[in-house]
N, C-alpha and C. Protein backbone atom coordinates (compact mmCIF):
# COMPACT_ATOMS: atom_id res chain seq x y z
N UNK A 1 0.84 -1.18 0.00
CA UNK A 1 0.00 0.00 0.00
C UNK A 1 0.88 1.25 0.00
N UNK A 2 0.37 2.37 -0.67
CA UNK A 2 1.35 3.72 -0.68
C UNK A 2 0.48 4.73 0.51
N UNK A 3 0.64 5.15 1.01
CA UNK A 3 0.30 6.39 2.08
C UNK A 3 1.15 7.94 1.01
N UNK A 4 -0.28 8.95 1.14
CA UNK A 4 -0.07 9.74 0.82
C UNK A 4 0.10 10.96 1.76
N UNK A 5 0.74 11.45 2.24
CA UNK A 5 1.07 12.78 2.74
C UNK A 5 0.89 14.05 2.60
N UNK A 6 0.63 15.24 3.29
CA UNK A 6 0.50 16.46 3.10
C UNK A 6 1.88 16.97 4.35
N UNK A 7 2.64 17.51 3.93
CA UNK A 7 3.73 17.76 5.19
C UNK A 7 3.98 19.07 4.64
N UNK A 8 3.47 19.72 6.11
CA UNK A 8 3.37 21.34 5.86
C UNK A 8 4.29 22.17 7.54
N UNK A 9 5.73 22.86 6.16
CA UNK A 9 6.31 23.30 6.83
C UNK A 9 5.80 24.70 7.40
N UNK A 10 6.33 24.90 9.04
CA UNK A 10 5.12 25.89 10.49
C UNK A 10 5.70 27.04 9.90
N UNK A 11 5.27 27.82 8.91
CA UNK A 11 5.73 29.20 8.62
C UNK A 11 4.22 29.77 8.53
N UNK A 12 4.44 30.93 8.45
CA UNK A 12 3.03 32.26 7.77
C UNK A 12 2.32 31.71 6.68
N UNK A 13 3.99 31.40 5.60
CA UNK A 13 3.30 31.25 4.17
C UNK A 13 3.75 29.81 4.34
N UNK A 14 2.06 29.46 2.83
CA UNK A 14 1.76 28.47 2.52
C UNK A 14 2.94 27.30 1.86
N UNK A 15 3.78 27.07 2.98
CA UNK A 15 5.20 25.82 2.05
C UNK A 15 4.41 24.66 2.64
N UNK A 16 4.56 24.04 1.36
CA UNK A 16 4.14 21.85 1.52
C UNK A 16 4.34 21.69 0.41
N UNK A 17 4.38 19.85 0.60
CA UNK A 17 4.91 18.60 0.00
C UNK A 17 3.86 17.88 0.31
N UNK A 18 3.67 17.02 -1.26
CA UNK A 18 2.82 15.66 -0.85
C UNK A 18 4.02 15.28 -0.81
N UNK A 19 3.66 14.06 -0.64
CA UNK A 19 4.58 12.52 -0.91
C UNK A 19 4.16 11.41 -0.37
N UNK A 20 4.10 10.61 -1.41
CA UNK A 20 3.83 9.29 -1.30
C UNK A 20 4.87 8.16 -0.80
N UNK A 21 4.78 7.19 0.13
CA UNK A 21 5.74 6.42 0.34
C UNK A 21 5.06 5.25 0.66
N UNK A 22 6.03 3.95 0.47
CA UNK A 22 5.47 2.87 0.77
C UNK A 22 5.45 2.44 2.26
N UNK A 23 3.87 1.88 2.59
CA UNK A 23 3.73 1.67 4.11
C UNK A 23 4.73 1.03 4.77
N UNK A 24 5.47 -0.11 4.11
CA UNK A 24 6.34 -0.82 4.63
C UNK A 24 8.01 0.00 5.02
N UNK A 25 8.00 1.11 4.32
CA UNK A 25 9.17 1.67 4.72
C UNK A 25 9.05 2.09 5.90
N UNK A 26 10.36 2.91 6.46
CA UNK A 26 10.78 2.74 7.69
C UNK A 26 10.31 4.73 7.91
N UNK A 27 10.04 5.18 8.91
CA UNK A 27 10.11 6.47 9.52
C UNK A 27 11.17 7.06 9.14
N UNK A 28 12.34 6.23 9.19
CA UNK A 28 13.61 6.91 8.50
C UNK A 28 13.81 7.33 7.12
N UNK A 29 13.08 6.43 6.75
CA UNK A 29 13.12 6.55 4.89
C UNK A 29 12.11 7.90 4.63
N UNK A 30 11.18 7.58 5.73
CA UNK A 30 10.45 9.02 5.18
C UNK A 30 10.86 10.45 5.44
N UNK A 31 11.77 10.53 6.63
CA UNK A 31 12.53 11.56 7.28
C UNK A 31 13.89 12.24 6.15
N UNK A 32 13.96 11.13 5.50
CA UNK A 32 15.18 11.27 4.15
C UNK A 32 14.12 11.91 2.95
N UNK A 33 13.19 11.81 2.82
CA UNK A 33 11.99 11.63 1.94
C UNK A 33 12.07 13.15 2.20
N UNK A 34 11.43 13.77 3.29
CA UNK A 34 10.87 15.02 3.44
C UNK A 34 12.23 15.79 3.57
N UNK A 35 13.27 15.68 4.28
CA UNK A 35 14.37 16.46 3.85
C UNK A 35 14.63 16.66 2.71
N UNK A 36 15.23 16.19 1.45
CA UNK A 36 15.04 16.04 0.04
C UNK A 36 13.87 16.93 -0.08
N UNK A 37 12.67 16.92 -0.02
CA UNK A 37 11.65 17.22 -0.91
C UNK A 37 11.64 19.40 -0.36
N UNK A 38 12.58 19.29 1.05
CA UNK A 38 12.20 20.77 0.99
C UNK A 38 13.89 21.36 1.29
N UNK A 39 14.56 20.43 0.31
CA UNK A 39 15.58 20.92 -0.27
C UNK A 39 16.86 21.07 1.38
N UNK A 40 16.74 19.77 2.07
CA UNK A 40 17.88 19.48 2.98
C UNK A 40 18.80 18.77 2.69
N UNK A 41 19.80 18.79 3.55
CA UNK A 41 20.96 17.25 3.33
C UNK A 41 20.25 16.58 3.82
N UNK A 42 19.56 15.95 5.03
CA UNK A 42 18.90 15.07 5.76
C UNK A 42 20.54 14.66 6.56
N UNK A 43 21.40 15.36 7.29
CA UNK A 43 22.17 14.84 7.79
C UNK A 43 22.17 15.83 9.62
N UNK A 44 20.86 16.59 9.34
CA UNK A 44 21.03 16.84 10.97
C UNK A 44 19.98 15.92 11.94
N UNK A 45 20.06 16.39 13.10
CA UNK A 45 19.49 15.21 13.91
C UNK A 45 17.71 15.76 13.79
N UNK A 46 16.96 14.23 13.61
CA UNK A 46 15.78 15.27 13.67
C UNK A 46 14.55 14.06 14.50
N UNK A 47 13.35 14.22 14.45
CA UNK A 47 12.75 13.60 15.43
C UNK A 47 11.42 14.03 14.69
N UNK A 48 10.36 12.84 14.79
CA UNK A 48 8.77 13.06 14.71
C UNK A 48 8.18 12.61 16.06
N UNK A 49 6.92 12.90 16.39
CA UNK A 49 6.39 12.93 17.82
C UNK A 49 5.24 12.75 17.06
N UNK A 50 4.51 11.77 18.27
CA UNK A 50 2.84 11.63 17.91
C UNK A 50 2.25 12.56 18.25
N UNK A 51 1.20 12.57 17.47
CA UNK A 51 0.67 13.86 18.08
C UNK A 51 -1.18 13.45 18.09
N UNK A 52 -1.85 14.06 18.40
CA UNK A 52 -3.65 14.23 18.03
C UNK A 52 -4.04 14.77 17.06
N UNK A 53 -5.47 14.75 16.82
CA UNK A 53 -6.14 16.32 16.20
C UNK A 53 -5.54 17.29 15.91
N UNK A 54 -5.23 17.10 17.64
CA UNK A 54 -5.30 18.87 18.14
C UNK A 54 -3.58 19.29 17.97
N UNK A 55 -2.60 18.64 17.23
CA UNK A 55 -1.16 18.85 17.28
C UNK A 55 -0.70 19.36 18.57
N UNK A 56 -0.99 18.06 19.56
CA UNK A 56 -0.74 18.15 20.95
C UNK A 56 0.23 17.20 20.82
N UNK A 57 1.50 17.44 20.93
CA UNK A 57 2.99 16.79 20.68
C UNK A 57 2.88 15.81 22.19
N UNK A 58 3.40 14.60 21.42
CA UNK A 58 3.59 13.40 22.45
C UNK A 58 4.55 12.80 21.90
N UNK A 59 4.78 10.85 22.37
CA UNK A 59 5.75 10.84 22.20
C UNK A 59 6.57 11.06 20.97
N UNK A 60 8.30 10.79 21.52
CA UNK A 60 9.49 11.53 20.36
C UNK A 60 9.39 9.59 19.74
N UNK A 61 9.90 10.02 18.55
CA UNK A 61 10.12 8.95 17.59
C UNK A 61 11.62 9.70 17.29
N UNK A 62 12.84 9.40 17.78
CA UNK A 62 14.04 9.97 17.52
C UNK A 62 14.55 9.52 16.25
N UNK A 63 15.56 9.94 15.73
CA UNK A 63 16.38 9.23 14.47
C UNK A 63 17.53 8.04 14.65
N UNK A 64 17.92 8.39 15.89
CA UNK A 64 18.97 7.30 16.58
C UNK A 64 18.48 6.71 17.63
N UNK A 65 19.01 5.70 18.42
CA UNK A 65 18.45 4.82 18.61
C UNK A 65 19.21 5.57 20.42
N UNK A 66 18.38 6.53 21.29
CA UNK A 66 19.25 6.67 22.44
C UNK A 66 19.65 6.25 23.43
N UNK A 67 19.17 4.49 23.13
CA UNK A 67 19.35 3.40 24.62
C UNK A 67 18.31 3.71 25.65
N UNK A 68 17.37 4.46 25.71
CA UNK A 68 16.50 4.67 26.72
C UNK A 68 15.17 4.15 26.51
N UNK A 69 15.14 3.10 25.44
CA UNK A 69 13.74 2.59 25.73
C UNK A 69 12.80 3.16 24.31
N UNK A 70 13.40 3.91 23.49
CA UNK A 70 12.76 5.13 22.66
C UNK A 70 13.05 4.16 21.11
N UNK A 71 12.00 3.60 20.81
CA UNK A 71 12.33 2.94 19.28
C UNK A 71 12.50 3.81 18.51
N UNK A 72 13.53 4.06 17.50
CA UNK A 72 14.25 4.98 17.09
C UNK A 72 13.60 4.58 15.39
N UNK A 73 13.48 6.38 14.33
CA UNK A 73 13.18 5.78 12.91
C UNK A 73 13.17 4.45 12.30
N UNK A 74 14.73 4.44 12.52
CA UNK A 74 14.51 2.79 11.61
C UNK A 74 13.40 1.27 11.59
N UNK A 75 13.32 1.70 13.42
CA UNK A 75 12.65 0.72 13.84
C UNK A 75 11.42 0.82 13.61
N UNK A 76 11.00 1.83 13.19
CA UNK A 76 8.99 2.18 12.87
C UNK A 76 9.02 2.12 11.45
N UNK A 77 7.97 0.94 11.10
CA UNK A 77 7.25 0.84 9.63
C UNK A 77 6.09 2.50 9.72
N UNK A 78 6.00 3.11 8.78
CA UNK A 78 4.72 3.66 7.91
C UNK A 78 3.28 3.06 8.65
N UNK A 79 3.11 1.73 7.48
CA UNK A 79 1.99 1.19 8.17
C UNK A 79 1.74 1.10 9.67
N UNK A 80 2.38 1.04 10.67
CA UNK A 80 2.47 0.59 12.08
C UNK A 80 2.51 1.66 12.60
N UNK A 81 2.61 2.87 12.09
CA UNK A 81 2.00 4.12 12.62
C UNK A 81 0.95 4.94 12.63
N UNK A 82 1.10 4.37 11.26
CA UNK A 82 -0.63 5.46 10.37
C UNK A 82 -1.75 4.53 10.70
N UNK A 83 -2.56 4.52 11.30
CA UNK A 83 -3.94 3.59 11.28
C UNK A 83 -5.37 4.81 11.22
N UNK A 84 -6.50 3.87 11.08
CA UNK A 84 -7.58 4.30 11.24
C UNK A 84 -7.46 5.80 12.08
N UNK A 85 -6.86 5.39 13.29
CA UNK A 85 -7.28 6.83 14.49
C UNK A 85 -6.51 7.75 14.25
N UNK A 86 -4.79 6.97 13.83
CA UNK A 86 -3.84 8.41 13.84
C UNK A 86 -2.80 8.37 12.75
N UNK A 87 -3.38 9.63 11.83
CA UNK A 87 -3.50 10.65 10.55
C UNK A 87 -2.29 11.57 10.86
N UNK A 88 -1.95 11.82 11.86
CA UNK A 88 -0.80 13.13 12.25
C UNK A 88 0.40 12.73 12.92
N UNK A 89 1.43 13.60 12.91
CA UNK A 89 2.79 13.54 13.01
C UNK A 89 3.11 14.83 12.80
N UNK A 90 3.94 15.01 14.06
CA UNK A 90 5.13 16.30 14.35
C UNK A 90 6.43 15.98 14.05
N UNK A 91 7.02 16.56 12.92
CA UNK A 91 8.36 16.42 12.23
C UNK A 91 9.54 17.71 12.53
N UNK A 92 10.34 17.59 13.08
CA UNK A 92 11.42 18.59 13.22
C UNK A 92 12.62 18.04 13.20
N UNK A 93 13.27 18.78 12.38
CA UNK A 93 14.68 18.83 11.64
C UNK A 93 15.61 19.78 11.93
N UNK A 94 16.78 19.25 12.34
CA UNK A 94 17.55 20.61 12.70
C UNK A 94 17.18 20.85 14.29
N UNK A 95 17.52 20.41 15.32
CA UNK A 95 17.47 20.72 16.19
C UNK A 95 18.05 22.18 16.91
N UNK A 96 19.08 22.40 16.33
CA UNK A 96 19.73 24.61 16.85
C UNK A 96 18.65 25.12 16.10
N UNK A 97 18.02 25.00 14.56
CA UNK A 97 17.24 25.49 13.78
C UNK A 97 15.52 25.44 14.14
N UNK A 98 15.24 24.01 14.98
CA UNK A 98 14.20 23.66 14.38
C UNK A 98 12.88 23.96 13.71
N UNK A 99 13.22 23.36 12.36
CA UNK A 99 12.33 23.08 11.29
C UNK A 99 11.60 22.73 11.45
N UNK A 100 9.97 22.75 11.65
CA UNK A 100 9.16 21.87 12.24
C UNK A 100 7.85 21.82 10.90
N UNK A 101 7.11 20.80 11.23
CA UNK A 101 6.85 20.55 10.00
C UNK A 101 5.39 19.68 10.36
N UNK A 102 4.26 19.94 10.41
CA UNK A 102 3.07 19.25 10.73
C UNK A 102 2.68 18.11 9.33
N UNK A 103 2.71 16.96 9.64
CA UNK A 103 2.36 15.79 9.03
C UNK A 103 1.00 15.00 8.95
N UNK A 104 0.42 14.89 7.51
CA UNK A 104 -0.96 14.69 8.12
C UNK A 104 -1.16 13.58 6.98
N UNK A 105 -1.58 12.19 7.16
CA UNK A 105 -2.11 11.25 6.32
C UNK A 105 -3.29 11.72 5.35
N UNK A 106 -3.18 11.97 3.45
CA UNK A 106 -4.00 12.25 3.15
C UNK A 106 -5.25 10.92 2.88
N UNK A 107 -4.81 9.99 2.43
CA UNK A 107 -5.13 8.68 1.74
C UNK A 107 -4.10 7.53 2.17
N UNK A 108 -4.68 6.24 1.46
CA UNK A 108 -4.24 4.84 1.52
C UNK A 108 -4.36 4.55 0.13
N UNK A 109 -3.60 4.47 -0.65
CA UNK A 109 -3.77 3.77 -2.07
C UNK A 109 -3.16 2.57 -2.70
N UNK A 110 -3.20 2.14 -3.69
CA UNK A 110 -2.65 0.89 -4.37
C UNK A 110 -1.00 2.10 -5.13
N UNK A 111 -0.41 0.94 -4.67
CA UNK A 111 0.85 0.81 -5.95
C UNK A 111 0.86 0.76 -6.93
N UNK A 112 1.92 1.99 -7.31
CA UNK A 112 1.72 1.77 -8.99
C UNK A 112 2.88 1.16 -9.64
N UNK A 113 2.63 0.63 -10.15
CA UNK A 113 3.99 -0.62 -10.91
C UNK A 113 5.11 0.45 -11.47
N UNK A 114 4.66 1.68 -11.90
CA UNK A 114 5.64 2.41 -12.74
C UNK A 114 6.14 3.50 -11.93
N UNK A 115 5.77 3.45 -10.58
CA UNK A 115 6.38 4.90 -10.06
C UNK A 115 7.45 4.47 -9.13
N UNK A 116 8.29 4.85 -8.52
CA UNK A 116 9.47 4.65 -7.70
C UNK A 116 8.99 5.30 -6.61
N UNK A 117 9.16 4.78 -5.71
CA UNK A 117 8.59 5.47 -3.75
C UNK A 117 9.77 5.36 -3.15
N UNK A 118 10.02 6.97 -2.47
CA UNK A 118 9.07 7.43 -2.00
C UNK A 118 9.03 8.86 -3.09
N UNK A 119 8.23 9.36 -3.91
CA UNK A 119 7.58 9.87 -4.63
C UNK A 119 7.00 11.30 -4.37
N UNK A 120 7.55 12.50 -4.77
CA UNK A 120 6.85 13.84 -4.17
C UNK A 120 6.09 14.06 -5.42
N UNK A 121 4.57 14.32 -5.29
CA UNK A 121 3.85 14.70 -6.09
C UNK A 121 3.56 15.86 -6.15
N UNK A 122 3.35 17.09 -5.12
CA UNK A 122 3.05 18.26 -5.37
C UNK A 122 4.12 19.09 -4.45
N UNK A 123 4.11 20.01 -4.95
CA UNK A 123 5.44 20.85 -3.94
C UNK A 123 4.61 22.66 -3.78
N UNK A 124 4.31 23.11 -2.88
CA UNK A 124 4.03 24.56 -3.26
C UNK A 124 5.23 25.40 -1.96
N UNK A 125 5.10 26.83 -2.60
CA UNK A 125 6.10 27.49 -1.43
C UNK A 125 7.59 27.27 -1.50
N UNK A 126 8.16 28.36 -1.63
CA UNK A 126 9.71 27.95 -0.94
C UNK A 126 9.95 28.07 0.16
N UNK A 127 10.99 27.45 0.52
CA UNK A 127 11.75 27.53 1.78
C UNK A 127 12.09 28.49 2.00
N UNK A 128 12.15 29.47 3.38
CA UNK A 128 13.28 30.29 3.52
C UNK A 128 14.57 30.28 3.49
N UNK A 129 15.07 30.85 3.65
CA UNK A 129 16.88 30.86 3.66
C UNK A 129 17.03 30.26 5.27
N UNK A 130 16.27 31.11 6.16
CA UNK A 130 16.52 30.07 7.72
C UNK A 130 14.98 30.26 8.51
N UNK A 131 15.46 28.99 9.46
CA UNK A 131 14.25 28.69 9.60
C UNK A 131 13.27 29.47 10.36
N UNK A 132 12.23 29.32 10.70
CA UNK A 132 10.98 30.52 11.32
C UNK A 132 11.61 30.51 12.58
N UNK A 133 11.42 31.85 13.19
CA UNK A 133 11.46 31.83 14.84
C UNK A 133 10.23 31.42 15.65
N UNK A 134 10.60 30.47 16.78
CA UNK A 134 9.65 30.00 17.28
C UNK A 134 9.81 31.03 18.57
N UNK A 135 8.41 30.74 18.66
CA UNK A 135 7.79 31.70 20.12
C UNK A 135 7.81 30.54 20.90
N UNK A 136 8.70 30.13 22.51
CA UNK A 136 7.93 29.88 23.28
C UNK A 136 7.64 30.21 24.55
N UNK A 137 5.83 30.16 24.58
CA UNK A 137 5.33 30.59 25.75
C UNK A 137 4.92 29.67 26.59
N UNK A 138 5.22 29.98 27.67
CA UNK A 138 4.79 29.46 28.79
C UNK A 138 3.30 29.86 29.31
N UNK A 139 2.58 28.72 29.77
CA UNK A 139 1.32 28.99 30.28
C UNK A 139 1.56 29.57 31.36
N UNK A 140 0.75 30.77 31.65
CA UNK A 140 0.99 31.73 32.89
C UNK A 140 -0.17 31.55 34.18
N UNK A 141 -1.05 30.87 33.75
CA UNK A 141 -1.94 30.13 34.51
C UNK A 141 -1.95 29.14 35.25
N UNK A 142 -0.45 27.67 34.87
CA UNK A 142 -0.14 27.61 35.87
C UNK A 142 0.67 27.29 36.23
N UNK A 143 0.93 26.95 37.96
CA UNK A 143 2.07 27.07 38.76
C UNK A 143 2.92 26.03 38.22
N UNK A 144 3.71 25.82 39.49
CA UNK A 144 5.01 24.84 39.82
C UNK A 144 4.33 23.34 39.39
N UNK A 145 5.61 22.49 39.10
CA UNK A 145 4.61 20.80 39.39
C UNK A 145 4.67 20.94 40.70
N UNK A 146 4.64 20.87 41.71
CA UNK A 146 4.32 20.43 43.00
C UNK A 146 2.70 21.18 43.08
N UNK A 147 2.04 22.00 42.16
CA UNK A 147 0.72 23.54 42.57
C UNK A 147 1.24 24.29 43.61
N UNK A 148 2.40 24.72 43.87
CA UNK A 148 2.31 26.11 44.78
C UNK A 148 2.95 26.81 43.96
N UNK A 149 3.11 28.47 44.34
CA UNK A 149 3.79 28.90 43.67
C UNK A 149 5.46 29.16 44.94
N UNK A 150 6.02 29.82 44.79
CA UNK A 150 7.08 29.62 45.54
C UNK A 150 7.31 30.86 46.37
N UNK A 151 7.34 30.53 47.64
CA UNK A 151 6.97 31.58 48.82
C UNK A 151 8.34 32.70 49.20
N UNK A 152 9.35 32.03 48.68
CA UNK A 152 10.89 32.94 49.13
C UNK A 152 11.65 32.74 47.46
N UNK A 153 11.57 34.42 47.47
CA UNK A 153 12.60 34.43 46.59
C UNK A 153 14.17 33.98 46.75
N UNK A 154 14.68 34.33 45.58
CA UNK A 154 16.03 33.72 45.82
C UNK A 154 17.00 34.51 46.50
N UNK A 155 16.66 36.28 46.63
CA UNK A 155 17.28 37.52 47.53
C UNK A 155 16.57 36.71 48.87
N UNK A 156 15.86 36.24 48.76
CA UNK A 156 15.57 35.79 50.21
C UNK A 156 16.05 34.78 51.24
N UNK A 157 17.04 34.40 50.58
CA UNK A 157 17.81 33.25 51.34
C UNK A 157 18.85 33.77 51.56
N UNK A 158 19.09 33.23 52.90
CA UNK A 158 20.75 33.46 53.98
C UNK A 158 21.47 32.41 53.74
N UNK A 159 22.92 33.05 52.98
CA UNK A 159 23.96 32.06 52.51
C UNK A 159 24.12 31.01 54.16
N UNK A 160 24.42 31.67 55.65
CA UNK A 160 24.24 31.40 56.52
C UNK A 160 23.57 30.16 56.62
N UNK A 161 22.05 30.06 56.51
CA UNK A 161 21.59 28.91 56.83
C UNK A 161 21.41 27.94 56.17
N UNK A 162 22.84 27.82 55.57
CA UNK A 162 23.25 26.15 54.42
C UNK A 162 24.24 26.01 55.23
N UNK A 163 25.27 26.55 56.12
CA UNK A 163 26.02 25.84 56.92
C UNK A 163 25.88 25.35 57.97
């Protein structure tokens, strides 16, 4: 089966890539796939994360394999990700840069005997020269993990009472 793609790089303006790839390939193959298609080496470190609907980032799907338990690209088929419920994927490339890149299952189709996968069918938008600046904000609503907020500042402590 081929899985078709819409992978739309997080800028203002409208940049995306289809691409088609075969289910049986690896996360890695597709990570080489979408570098190529928006004009990378594919040689920095990069990572997809599951995500929802709602591009509520969960777990990392890394590119290497970091010994902690974390099945790394190679190890994830296409098919064994994409099912019925989950259509989406958070892609970032370039970790000092990151490139980030919302991934969304368009279709499931048959193979075509004459095309070579993994396959970019539509391309719109260029790339910038570097990548978007990301904003991040912190929710100001709420506290600490423990729920308090913190009662003594840091002028508020006596070097004194650590000895």
């Amino acid at each position: 089966m081929i899985y078709r793609f819409r992978v739309i790089l997080d800028t203002k303006e409208d940049i995306l890539r289809d691409i088609e790839i075969e289910g049986a390939a690896s996360l890695e193959d597709f990570h080489y796939a979408i570098a190529q298609a928006f004009g990378f080496g594919g040689r920095e470190m990069a990572s997809f994360y599951r995500t929802n609907e709602n591009w509520d980032q969960g777990e990392e799907i890394p590119l290497v394999d970091m010994d902690d338990g974390i099945v790394p690209m190679g190890q994830e088929q296409i098919d064994d990700v994409f099912d019925a419920e989950n259509h989406h994927l958070i892609y970032v490339y370039d970790f000092l840069d990151l490139w980030t890149f919302f991934i969304e299952l368009i279709e499931i189709g048959e193979n075509e005997l004459t095309t070579l996968y993994p396959n970019l069918i539509f391309a719109q938008g260029e790339v910038p020269e570097e990548a978007p600046q990301k904003d991040f904000v912190a929710n100001e609503e709420e506290s600490d993990e423990f729920g308090d907020e913190d009662e003594e500042g840091i002028d508020d402590f006596n070097d004194a009472d650590f000895y």
